[in-house]
C-alpha atoms as a PDB file:
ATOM      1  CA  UNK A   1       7.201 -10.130  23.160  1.00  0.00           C
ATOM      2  CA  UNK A   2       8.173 -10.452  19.673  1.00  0.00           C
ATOM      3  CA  UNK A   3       7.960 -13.370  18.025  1.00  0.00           C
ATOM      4  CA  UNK A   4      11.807 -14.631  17.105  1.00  0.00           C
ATOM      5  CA  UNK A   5      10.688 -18.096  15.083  1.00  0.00           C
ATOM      6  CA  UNK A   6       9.232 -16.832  11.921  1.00  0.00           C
ATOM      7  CA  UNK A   7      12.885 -15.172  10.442  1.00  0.00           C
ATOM      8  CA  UNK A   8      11.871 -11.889   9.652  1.00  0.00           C
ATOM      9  CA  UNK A   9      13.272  -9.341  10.574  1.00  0.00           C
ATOM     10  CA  UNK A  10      12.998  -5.010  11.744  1.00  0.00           C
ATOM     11  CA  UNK A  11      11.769  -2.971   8.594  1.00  0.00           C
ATOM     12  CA  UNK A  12      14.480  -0.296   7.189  1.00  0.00           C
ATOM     13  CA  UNK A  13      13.694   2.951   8.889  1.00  0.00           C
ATOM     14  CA  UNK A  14      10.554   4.412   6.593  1.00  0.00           C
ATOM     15  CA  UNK A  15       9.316   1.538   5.079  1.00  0.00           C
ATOM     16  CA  UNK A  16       5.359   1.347   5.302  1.00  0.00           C
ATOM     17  CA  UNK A  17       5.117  -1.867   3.453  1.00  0.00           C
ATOM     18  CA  UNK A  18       7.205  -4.455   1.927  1.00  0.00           C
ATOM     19  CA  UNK A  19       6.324  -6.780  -0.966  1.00  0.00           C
ATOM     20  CA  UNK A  20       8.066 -10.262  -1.122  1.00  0.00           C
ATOM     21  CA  UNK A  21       9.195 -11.157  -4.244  1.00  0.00           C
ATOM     22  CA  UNK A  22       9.296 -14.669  -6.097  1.00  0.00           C
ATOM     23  CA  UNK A  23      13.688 -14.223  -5.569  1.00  0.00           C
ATOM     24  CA  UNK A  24      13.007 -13.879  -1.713  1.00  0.00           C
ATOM     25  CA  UNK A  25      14.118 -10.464  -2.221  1.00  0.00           C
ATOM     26  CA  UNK A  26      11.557  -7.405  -0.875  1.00  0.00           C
ATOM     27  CA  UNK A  27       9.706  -4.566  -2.563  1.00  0.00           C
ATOM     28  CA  UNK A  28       9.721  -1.667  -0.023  1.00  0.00           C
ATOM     29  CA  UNK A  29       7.583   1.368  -0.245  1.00  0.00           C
ATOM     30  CA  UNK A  30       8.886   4.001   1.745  1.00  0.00           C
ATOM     31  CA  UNK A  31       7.447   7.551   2.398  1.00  0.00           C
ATOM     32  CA  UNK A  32      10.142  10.335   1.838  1.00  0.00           C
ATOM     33  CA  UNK A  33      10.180  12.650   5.127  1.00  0.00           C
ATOM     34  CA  UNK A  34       9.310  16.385   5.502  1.00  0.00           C
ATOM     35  CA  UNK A  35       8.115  15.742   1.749  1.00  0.00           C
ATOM     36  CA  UNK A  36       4.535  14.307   0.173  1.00  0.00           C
ATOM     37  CA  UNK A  37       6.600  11.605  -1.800  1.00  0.00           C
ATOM     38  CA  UNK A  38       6.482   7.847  -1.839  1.00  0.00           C
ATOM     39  CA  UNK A  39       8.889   5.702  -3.762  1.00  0.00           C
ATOM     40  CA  UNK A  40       8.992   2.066  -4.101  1.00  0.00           C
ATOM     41  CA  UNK A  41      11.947  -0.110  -4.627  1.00  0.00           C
ATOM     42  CA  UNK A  42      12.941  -3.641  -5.195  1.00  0.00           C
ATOM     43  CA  UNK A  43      16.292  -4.890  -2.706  1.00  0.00           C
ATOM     44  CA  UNK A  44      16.989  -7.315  -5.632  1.00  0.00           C
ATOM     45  CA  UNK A  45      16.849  -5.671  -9.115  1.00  0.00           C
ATOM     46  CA  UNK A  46      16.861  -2.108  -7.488  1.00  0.00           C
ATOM     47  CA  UNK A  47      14.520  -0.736  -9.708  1.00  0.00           C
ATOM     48  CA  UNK A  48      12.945   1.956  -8.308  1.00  0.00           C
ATOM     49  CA  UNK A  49       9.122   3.409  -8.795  1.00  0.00           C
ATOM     50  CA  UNK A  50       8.188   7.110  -8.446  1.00  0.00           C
ATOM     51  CA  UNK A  51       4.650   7.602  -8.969  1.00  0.00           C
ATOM     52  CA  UNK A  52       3.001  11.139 -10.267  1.00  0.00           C
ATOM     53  CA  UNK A  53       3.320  14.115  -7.789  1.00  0.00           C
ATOM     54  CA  UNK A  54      -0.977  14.448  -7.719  1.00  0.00           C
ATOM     55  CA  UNK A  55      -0.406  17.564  -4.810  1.00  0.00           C
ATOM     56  CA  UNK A  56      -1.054  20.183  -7.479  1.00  0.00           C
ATOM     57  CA  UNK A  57      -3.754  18.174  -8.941  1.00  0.00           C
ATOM     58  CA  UNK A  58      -5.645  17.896  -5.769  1.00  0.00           C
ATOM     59  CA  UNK A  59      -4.379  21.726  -5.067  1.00  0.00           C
ATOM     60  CA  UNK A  60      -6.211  22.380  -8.763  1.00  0.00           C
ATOM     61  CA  UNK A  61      -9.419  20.799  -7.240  1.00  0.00           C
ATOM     62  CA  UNK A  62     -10.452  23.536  -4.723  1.00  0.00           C
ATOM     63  CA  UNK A  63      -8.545  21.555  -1.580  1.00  0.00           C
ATOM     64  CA  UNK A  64      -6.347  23.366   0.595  1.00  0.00           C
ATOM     65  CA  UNK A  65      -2.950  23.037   0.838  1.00  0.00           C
ATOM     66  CA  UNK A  66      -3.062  20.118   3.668  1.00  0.00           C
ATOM     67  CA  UNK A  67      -6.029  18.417   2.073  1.00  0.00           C
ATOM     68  CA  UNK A  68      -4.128  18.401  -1.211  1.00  0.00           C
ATOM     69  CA  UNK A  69      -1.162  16.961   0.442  1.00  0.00           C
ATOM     70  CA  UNK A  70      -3.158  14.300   2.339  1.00  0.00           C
ATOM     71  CA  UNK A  71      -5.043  13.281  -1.034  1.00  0.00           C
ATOM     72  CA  UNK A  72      -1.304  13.396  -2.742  1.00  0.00           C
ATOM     73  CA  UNK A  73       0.143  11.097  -0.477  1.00  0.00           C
ATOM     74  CA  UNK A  74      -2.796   8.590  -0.203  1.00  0.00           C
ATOM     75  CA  UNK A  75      -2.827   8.891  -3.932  1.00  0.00           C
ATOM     76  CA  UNK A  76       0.916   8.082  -3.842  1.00  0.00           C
ATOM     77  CA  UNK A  77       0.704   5.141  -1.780  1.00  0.00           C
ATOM     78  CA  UNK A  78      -1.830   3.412  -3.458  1.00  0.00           C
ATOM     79  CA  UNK A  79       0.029   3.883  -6.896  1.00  0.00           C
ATOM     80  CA  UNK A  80       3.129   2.413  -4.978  1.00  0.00           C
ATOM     81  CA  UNK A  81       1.152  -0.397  -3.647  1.00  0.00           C
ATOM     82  CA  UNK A  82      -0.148  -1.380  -6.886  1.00  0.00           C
ATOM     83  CA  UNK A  83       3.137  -0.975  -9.190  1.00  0.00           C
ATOM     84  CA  UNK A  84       5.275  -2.917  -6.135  1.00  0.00           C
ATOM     85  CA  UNK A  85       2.812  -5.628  -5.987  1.00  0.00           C
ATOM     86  CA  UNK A  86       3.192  -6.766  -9.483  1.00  0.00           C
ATOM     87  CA  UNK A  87       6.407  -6.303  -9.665  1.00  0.00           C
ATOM     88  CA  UNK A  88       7.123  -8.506  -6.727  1.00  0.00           C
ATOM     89  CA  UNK A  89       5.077 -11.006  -8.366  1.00  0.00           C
ATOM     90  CA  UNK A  90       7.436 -11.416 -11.383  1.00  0.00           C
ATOM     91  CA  UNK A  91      11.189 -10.139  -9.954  1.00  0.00           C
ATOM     92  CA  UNK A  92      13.384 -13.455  -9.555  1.00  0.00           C
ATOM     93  CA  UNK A  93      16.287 -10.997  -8.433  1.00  0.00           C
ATOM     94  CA  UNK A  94      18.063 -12.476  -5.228  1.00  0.00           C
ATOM     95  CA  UNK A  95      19.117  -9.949  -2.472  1.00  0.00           C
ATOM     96  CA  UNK A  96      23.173  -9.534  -2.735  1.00  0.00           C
ATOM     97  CA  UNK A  97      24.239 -11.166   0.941  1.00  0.00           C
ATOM     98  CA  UNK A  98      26.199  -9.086   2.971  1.00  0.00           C
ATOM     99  CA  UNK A  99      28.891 -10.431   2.903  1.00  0.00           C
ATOM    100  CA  UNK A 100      29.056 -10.242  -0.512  1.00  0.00           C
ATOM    101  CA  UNK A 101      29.106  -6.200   0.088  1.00  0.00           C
ATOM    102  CA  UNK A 102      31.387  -6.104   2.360  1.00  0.00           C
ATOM    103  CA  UNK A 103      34.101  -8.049  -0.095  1.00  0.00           C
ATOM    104  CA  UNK A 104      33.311  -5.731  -2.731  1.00  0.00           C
ATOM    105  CA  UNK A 105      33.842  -2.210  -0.963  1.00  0.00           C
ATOM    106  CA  UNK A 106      37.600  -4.016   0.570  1.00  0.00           C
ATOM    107  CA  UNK A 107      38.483  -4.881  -2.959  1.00  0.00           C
ATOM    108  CA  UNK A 108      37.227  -1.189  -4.536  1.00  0.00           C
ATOM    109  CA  UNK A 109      39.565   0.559  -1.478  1.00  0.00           C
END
């Protein structure tokens, strides 16, 4: 049974881990399907964080094509992990309610 008292709520599809930040927004790191990529991205400021493509690196290395993706994507993640940690650490960005987006795209119609 989930547990319904502590406020949080479902994960955006993709999302393999999520970063508060210090303006109660989140830093998500999200793996890009059918692709080795990993981004990371902050649902206050909106910066986003692409780290380095290592799958030719790795492919450079003598691995095979699915070990070099494996490696890439660990690789990936890690860098992700690191950069969205920090950055949660500092961002004082507030998530925009929704509300707020829904006023915005009547007015822009």
């Amino acid at each position: 049974m989930p547990n319904t008292t502590t406020g949080q709520t479902a994960w955006p599809e993709g999302v393999i881990a999520r970063y508060l930040t210090v303006g109660n927004a989140t830093t998500d790191i999200r793996v890009i399907e059918g692709r080795c990529l990993v981004n990371a991205a902050c649902t206050g400021c909106h910066v986003t964080y692409q780290p380095f493509d290592y799958t030719g690196y790795f492919l450079d290395s003598e691995y095979s094509l699915e070990e070099a993706e494996q490696k890439a994507l660990a690789s990936a993640q890690q860098d992700s992990a690191k950069w969205a940690q920090l950055h949660a650490e500092k961002c004082r960005a507030m998530p925009r309610p929704a509300a707020a987006d829904a006023t915005v795209s009547l007015r822009s119609t």
